[in-house]
N, C-alpha and C. Protein backbone atom coordinates (compact mmCIF):
# COMPACT_ATOMS: atom_id res chain seq x y z
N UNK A 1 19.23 -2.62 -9.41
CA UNK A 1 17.97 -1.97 -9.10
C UNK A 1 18.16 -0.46 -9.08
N UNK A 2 17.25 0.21 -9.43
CA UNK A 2 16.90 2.13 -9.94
C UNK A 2 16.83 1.46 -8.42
N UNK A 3 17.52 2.98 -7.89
CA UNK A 3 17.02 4.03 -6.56
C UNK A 3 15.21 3.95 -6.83
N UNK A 4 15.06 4.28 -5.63
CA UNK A 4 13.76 4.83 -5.71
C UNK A 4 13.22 6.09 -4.51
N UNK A 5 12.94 7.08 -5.24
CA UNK A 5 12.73 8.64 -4.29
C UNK A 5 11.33 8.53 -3.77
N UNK A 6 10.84 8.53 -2.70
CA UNK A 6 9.81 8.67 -2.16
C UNK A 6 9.06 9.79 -1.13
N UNK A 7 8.47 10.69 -1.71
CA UNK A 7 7.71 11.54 -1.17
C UNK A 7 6.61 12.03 -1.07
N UNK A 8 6.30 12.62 -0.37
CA UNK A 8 4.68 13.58 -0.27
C UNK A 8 4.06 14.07 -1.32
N UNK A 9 2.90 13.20 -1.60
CA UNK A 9 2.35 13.62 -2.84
C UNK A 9 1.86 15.21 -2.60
N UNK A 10 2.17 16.11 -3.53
CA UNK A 10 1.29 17.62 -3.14
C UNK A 10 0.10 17.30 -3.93
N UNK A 11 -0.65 18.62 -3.84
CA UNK A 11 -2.26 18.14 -3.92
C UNK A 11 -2.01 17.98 -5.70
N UNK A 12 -1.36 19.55 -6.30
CA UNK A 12 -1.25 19.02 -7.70
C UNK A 12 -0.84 17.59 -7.99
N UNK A 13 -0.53 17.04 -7.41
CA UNK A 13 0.02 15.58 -7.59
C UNK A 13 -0.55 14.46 -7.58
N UNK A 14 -2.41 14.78 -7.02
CA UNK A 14 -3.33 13.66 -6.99
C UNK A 14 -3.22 13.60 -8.25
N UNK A 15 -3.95 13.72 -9.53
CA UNK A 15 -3.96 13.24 -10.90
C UNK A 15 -3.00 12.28 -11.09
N UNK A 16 -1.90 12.16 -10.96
CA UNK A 16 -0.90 11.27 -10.83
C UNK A 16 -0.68 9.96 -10.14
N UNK A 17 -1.61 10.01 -8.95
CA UNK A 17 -1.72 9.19 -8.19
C UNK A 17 -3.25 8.31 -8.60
N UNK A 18 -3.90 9.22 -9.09
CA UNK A 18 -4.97 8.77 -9.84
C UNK A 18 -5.05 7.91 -11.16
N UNK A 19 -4.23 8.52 -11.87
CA UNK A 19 -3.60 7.77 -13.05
C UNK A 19 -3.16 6.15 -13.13
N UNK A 20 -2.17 6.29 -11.90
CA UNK A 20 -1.63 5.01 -10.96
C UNK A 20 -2.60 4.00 -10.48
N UNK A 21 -3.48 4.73 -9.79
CA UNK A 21 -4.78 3.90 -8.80
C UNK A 21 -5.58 3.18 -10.32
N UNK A 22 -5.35 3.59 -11.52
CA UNK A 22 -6.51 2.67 -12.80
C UNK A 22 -5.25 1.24 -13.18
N UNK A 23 -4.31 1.73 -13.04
CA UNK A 23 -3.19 0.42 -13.14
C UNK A 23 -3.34 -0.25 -11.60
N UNK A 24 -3.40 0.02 -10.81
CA UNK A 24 -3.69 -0.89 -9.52
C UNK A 24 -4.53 -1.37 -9.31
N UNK A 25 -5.97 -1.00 -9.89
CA UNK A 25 -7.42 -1.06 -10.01
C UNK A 25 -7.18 -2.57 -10.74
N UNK A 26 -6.86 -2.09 -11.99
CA UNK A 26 -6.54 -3.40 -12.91
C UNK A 26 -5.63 -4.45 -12.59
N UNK A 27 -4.86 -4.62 -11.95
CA UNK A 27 -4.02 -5.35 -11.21
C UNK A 27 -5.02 -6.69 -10.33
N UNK A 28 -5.68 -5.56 -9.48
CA UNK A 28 -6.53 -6.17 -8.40
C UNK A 28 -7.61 -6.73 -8.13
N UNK A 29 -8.43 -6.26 -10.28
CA UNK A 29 -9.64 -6.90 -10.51
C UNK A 29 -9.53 -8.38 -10.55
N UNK A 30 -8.50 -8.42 -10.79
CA UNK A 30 -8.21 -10.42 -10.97
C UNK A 30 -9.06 -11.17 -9.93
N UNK A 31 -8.95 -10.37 -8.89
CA UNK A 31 -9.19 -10.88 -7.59
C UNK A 31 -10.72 -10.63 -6.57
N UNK A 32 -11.17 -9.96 -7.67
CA UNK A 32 -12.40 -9.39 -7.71
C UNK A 32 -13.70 -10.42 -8.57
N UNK A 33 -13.48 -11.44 -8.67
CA UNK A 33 -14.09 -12.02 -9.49
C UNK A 33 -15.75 -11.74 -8.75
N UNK A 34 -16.53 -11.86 -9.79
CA UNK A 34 -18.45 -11.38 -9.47
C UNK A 34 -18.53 -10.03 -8.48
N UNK A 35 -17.90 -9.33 -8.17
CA UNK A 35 -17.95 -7.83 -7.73
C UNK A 35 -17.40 -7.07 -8.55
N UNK A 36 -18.45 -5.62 -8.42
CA UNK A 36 -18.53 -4.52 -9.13
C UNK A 36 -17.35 -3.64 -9.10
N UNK A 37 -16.38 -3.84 -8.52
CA UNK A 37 -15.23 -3.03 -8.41
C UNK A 37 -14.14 -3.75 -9.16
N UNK A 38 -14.42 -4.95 -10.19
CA UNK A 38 -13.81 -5.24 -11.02
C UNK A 38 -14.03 -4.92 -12.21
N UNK A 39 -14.94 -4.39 -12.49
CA UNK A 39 -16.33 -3.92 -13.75
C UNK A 39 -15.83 -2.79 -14.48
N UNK A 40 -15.50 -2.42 -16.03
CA UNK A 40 -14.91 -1.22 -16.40
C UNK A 40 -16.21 -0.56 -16.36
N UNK A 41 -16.36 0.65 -16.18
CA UNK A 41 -17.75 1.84 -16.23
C UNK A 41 -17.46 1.79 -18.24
N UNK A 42 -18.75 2.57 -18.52
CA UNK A 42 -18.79 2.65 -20.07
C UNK A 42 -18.05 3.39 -20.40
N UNK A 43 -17.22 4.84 -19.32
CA UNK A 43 -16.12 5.15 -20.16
C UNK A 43 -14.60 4.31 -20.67
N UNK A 44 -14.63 3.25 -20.11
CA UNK A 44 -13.44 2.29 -20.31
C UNK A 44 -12.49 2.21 -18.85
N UNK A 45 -12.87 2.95 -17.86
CA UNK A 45 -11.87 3.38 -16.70
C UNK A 45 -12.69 2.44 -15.20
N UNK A 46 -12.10 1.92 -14.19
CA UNK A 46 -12.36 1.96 -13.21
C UNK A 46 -13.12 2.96 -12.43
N UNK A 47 -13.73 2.63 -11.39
CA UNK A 47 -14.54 3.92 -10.67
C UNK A 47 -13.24 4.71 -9.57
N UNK A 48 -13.44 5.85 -10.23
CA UNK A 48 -12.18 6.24 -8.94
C UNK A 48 -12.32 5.54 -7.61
N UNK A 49 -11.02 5.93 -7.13
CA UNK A 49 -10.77 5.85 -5.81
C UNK A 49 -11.32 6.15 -4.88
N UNK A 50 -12.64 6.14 -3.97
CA UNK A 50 -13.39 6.84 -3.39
C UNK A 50 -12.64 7.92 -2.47
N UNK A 51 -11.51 7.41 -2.03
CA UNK A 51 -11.03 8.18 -0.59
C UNK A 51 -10.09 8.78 -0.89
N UNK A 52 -9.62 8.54 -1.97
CA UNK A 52 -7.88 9.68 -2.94
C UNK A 52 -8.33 11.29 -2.31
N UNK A 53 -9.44 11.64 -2.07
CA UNK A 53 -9.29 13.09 -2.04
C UNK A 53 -8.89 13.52 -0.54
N UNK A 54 -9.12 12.52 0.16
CA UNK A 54 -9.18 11.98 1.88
C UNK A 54 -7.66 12.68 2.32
N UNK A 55 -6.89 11.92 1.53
CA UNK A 55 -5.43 11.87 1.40
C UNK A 55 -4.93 13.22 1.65
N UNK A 56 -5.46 13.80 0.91
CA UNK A 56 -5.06 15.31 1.43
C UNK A 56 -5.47 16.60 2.07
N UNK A 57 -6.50 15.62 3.12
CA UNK A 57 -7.57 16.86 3.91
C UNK A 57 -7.59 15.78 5.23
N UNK A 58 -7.35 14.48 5.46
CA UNK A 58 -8.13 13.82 6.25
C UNK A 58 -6.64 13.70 7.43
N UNK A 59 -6.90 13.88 8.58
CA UNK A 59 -6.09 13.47 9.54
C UNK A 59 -5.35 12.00 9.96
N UNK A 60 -4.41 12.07 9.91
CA UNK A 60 -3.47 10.73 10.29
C UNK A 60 -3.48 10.09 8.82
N UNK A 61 -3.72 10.52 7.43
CA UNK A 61 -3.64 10.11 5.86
C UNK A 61 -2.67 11.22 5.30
N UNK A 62 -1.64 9.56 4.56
CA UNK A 62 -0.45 10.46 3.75
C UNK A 62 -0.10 9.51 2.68
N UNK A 63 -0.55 10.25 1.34
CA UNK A 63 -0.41 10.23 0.33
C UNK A 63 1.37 10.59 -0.31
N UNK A 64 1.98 9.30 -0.63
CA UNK A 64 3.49 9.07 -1.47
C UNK A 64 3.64 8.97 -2.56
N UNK A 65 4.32 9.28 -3.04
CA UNK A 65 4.04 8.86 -4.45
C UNK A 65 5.79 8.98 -4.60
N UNK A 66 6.00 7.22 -5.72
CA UNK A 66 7.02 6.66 -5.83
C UNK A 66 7.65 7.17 -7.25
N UNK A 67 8.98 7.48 -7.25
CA UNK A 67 9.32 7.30 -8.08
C UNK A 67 11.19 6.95 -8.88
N UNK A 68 11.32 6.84 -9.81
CA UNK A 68 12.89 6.47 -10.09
C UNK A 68 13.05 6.87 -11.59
N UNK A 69 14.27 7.27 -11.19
CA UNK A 69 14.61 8.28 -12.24
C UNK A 69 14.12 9.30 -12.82
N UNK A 70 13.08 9.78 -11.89
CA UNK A 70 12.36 11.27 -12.07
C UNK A 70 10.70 10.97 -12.37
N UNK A 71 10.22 9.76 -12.62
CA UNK A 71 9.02 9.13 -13.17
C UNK A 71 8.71 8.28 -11.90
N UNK A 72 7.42 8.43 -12.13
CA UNK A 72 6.42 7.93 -11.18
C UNK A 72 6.57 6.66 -11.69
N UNK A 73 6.80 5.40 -10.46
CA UNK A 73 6.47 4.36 -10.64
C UNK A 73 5.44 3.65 -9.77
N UNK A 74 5.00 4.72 -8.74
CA UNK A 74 4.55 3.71 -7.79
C UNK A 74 3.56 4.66 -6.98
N UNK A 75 3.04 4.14 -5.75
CA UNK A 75 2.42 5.28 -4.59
C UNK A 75 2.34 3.95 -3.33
N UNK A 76 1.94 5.00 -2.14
CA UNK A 76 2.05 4.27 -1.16
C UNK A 76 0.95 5.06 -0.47
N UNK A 77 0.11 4.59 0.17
CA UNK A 77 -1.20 5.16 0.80
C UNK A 77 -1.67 4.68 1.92
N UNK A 78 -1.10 5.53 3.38
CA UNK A 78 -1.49 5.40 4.69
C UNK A 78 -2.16 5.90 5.15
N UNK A 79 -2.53 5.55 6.58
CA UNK A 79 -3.74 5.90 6.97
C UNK A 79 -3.81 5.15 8.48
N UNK A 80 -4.65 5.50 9.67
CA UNK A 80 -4.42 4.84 10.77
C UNK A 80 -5.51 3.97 11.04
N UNK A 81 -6.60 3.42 9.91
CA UNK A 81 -7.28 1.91 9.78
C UNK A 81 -7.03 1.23 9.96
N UNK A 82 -7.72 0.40 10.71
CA UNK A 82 -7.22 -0.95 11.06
C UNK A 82 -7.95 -2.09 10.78
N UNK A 83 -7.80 -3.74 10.19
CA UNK A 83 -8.59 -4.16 9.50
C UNK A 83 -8.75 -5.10 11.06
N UNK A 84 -7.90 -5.00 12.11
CA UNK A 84 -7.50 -5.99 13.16
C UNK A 84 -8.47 -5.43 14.13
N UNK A 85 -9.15 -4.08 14.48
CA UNK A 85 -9.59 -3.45 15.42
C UNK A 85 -9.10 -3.60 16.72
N UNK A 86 -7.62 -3.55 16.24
CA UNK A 86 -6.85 -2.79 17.13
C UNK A 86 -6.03 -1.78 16.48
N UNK A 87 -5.64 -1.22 17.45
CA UNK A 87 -5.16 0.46 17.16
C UNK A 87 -3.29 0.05 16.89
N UNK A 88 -2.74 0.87 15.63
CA UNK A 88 -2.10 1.15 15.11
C UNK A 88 -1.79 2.68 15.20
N UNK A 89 -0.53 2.87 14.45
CA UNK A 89 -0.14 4.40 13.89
C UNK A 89 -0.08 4.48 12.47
N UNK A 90 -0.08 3.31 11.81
CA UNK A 90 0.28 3.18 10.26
C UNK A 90 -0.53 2.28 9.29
N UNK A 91 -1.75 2.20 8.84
CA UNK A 91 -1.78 1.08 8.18
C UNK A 91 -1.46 1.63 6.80
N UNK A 92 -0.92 0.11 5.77
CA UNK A 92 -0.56 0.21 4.60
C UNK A 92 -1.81 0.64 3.85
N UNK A 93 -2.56 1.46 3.77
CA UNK A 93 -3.93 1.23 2.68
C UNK A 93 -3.85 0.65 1.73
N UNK A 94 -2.85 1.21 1.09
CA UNK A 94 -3.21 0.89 -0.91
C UNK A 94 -1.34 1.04 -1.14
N UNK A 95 -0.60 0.04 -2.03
CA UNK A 95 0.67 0.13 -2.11
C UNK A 95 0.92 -0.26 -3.53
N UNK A 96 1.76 0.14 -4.42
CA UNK A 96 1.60 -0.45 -5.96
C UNK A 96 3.14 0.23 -6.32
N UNK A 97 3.58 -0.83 -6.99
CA UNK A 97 4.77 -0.66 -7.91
C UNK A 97 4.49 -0.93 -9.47
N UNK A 98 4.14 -0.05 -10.59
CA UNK A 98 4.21 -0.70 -12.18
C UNK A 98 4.37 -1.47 -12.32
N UNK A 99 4.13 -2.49 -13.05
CA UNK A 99 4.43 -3.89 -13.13
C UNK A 99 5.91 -4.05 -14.16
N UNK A 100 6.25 -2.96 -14.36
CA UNK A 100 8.01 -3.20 -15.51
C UNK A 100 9.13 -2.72 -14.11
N UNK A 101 8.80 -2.56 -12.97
CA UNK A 101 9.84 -2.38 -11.92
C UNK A 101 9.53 -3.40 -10.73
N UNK A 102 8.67 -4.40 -10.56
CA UNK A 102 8.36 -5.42 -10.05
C UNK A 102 9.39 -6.67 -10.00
N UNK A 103 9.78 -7.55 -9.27
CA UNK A 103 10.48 -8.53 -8.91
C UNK A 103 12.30 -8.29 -9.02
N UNK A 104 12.27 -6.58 -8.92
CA UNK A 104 13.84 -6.58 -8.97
C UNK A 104 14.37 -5.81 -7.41
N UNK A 105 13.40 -5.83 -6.57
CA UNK A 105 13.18 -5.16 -5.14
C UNK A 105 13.47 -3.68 -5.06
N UNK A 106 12.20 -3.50 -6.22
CA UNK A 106 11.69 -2.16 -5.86
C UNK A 106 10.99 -2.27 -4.95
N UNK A 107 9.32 -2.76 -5.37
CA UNK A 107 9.16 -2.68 -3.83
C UNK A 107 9.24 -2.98 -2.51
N UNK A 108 10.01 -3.59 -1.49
CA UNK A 108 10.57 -4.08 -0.96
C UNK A 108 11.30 -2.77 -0.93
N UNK A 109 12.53 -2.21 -1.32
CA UNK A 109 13.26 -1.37 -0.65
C UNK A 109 12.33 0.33 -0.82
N UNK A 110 10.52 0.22 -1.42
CA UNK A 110 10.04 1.15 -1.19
C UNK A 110 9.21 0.95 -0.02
N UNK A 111 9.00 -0.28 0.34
CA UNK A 111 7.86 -0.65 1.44
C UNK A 111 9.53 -0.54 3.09
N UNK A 112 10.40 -0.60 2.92
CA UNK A 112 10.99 -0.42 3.53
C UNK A 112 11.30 1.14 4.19
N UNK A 113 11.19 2.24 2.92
CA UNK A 113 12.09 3.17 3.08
C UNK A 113 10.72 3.61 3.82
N UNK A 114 9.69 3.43 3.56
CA UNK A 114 8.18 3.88 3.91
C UNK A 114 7.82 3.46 5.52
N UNK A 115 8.54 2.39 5.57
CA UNK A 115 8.65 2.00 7.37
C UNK A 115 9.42 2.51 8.05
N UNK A 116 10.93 2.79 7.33
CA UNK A 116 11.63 3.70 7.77
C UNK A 116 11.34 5.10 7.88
N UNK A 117 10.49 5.75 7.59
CA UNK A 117 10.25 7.02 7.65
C UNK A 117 9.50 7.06 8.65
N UNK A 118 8.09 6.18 8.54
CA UNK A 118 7.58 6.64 9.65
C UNK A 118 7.36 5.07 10.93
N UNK A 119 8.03 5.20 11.85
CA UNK A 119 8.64 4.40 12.60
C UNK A 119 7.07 4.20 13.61
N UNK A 120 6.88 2.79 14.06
CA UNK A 120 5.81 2.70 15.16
C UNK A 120 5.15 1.66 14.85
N UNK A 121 3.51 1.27 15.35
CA UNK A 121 3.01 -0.18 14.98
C UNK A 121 2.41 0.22 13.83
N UNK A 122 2.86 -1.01 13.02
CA UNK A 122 1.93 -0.69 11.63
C UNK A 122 1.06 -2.18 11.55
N UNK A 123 -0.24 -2.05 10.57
CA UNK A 123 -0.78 -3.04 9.71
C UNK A 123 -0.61 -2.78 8.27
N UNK A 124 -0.83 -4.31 7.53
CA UNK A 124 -0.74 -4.09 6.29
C UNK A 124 -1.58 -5.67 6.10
N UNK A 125 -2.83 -5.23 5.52
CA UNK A 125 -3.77 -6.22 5.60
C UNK A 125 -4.06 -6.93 3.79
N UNK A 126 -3.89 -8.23 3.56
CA UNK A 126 -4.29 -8.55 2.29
C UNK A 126 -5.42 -9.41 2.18
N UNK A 127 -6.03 -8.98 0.67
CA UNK A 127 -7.26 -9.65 0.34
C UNK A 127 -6.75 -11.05 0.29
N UNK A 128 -7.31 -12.06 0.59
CA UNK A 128 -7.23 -13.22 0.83
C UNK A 128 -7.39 -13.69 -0.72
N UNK A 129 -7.45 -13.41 -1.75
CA UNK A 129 -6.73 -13.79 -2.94
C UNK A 129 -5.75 -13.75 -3.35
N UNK A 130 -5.18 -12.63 -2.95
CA UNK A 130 -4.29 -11.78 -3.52
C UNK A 130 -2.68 -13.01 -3.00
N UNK A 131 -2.66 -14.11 -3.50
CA UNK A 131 -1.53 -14.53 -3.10
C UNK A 131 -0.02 -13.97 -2.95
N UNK A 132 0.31 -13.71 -3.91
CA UNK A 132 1.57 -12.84 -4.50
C UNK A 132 1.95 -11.78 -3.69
N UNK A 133 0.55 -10.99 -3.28
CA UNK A 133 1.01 -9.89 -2.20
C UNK A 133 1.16 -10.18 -0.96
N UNK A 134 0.31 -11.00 -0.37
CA UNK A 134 0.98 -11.91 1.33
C UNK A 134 2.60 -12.52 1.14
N UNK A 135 3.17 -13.21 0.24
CA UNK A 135 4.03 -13.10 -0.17
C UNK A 135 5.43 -11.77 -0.09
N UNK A 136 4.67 -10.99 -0.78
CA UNK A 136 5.61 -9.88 -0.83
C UNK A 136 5.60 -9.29 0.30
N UNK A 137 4.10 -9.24 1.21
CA UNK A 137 4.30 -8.48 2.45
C UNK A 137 5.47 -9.07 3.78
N UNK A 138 5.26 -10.17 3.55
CA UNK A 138 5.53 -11.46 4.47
C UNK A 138 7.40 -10.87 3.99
N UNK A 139 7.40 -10.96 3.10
CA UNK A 139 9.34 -11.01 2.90
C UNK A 139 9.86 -9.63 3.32
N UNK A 140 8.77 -7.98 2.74
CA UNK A 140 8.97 -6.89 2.96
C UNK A 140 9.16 -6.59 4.69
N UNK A 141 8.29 -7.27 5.23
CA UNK A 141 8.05 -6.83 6.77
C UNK A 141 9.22 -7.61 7.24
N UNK A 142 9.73 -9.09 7.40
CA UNK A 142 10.27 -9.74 7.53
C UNK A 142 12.00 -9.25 7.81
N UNK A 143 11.59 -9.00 6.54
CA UNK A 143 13.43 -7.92 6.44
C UNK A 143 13.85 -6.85 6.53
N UNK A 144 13.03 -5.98 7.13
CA UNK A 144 13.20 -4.90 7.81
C UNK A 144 14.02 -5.13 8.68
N UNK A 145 15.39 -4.23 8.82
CA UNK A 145 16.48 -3.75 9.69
C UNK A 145 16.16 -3.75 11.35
N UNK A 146 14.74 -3.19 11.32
CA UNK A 146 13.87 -2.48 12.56
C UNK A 146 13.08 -2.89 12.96
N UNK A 147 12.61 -4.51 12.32
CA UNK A 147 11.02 -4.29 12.85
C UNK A 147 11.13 -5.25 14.18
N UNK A 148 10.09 -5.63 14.78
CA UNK A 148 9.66 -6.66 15.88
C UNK A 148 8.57 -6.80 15.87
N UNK A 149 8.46 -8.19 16.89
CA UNK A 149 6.54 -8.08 17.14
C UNK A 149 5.87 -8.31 16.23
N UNK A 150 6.45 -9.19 14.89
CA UNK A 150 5.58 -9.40 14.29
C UNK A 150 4.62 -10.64 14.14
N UNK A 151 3.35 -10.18 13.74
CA UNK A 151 1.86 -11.14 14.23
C UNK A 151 0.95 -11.09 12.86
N UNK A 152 0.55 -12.38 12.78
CA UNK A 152 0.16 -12.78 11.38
C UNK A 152 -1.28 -13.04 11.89
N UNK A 153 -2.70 -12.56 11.03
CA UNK A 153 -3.42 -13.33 11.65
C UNK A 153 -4.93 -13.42 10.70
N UNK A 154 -5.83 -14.47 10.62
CA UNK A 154 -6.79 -14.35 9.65
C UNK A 154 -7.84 -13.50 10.42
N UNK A 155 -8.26 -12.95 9.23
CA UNK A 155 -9.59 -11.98 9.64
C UNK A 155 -10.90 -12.28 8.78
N UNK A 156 -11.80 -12.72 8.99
CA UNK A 156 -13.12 -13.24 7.55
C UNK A 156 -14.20 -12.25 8.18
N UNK A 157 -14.46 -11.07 8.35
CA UNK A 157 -15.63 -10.18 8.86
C UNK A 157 -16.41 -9.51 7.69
N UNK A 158 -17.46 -8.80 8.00
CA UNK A 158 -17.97 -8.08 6.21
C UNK A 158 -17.19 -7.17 6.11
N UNK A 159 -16.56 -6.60 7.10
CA UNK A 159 -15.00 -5.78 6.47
C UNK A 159 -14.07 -5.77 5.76
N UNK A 160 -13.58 -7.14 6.21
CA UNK A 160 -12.54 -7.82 5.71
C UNK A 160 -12.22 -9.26 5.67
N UNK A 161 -11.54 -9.36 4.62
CA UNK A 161 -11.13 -11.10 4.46
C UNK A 161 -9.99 -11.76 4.39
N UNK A 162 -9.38 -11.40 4.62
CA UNK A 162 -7.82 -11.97 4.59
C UNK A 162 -6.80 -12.00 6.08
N UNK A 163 -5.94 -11.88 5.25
CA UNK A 163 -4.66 -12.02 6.70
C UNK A 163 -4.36 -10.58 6.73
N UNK A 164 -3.58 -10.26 7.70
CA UNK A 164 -3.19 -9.26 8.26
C UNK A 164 -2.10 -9.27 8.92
N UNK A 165 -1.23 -8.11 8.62
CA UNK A 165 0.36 -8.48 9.45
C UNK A 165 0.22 -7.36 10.20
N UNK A 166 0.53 -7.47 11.35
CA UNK A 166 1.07 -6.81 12.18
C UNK A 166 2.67 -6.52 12.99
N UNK A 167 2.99 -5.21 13.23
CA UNK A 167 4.34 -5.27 13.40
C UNK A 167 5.05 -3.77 13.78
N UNK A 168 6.24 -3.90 14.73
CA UNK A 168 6.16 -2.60 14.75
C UNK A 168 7.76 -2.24 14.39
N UNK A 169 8.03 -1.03 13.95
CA UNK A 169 9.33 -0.70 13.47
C UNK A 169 10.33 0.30 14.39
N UNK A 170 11.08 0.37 14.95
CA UNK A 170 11.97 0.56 15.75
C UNK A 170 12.73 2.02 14.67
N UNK A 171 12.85 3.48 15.57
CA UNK A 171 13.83 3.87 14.52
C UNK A 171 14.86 3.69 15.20
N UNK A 172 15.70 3.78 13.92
CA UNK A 172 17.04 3.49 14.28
C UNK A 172 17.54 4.81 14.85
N UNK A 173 18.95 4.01 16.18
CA UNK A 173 19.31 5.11 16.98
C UNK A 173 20.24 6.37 15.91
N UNK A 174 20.49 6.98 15.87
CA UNK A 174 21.35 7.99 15.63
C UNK A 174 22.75 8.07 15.85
């Protein structure tokens, strides 16, 4: 497995992350079946990201952006939402690895290094289609060095529809 470097997207760096969000878009329409956020617009593209600009003006939101061997493969997008309405320090918003660096634990040692950085209770909530990613969350959270307390739980509201993990990460002593 490529290393993978993970840091602070700067603002020049939304386009990039934007770029990313039309491959995640597409990823996620699968799961979108009869809603409009699976729908290409007539220019051929997804509708942006509504909240990408959030990322870098909005309080307790931090925009990552992944990469290995000098190229963007990925992003990671937090925020202190909660799909549980309970209070957190971290939720996962939006998380994506390319699909040519997938199943060799990239992500997994990026959803890791990303818990490791910023240490405390996190959520990371999935669409209740999205099999593959409860999956990946379930093994990512699981095997964390640090974590505890972790709580699985269904949510069906007009908010949200799926499961939700909860969990909190311990930093390590020094």
């Amino acid at each position: 497995m490529t290393d993978i470097d993970i840091a602070l997207a700067r603002p020049e760096e939304k386009p990039v992350i934007a770029n990313l969000m039309q491959l995640y878009t597409h990823d996620f329409s699968e799961h979108w079946s009869g809603r409009p956020e699976g729908e290409l617009g007539d220019d051929g593209r997804f509708a942006d990201y509504p909240y990408l600009d959030s990322y870098w003006s909005g309080p307790a939101r931090v925009p990552l952006l992944l990469r290995a061997e000098g190229r963007p493969v990925g992003f990671a997008l937090l925020n202190d939402h909660t799909h549980s309405g309970r209070a957190a320090d971290r939720n996962m918003a939006e998380f994506f690895i390319v699909r040519k660096h997938r199943r060799g634990g990239m992500g997994t040692a990026a959803a890791h290094a990303v818990f490791s950085r910023y240490p405390g209770t996190w959520e990371a909530a999935v669409a209740r289609r999205n099999v593959a990613a409860l999956a990946f969350w379930r093994k990512a959270v699981a095997s964390h060095p640090h974590v505890h307390d972790i709580e699985e739980s269904d949510i069906s509201t007009e908010e949200w529809d799926g499961p939700v993990i909860r969990f909190r990460i311990e930093a390590p002593l020094p």
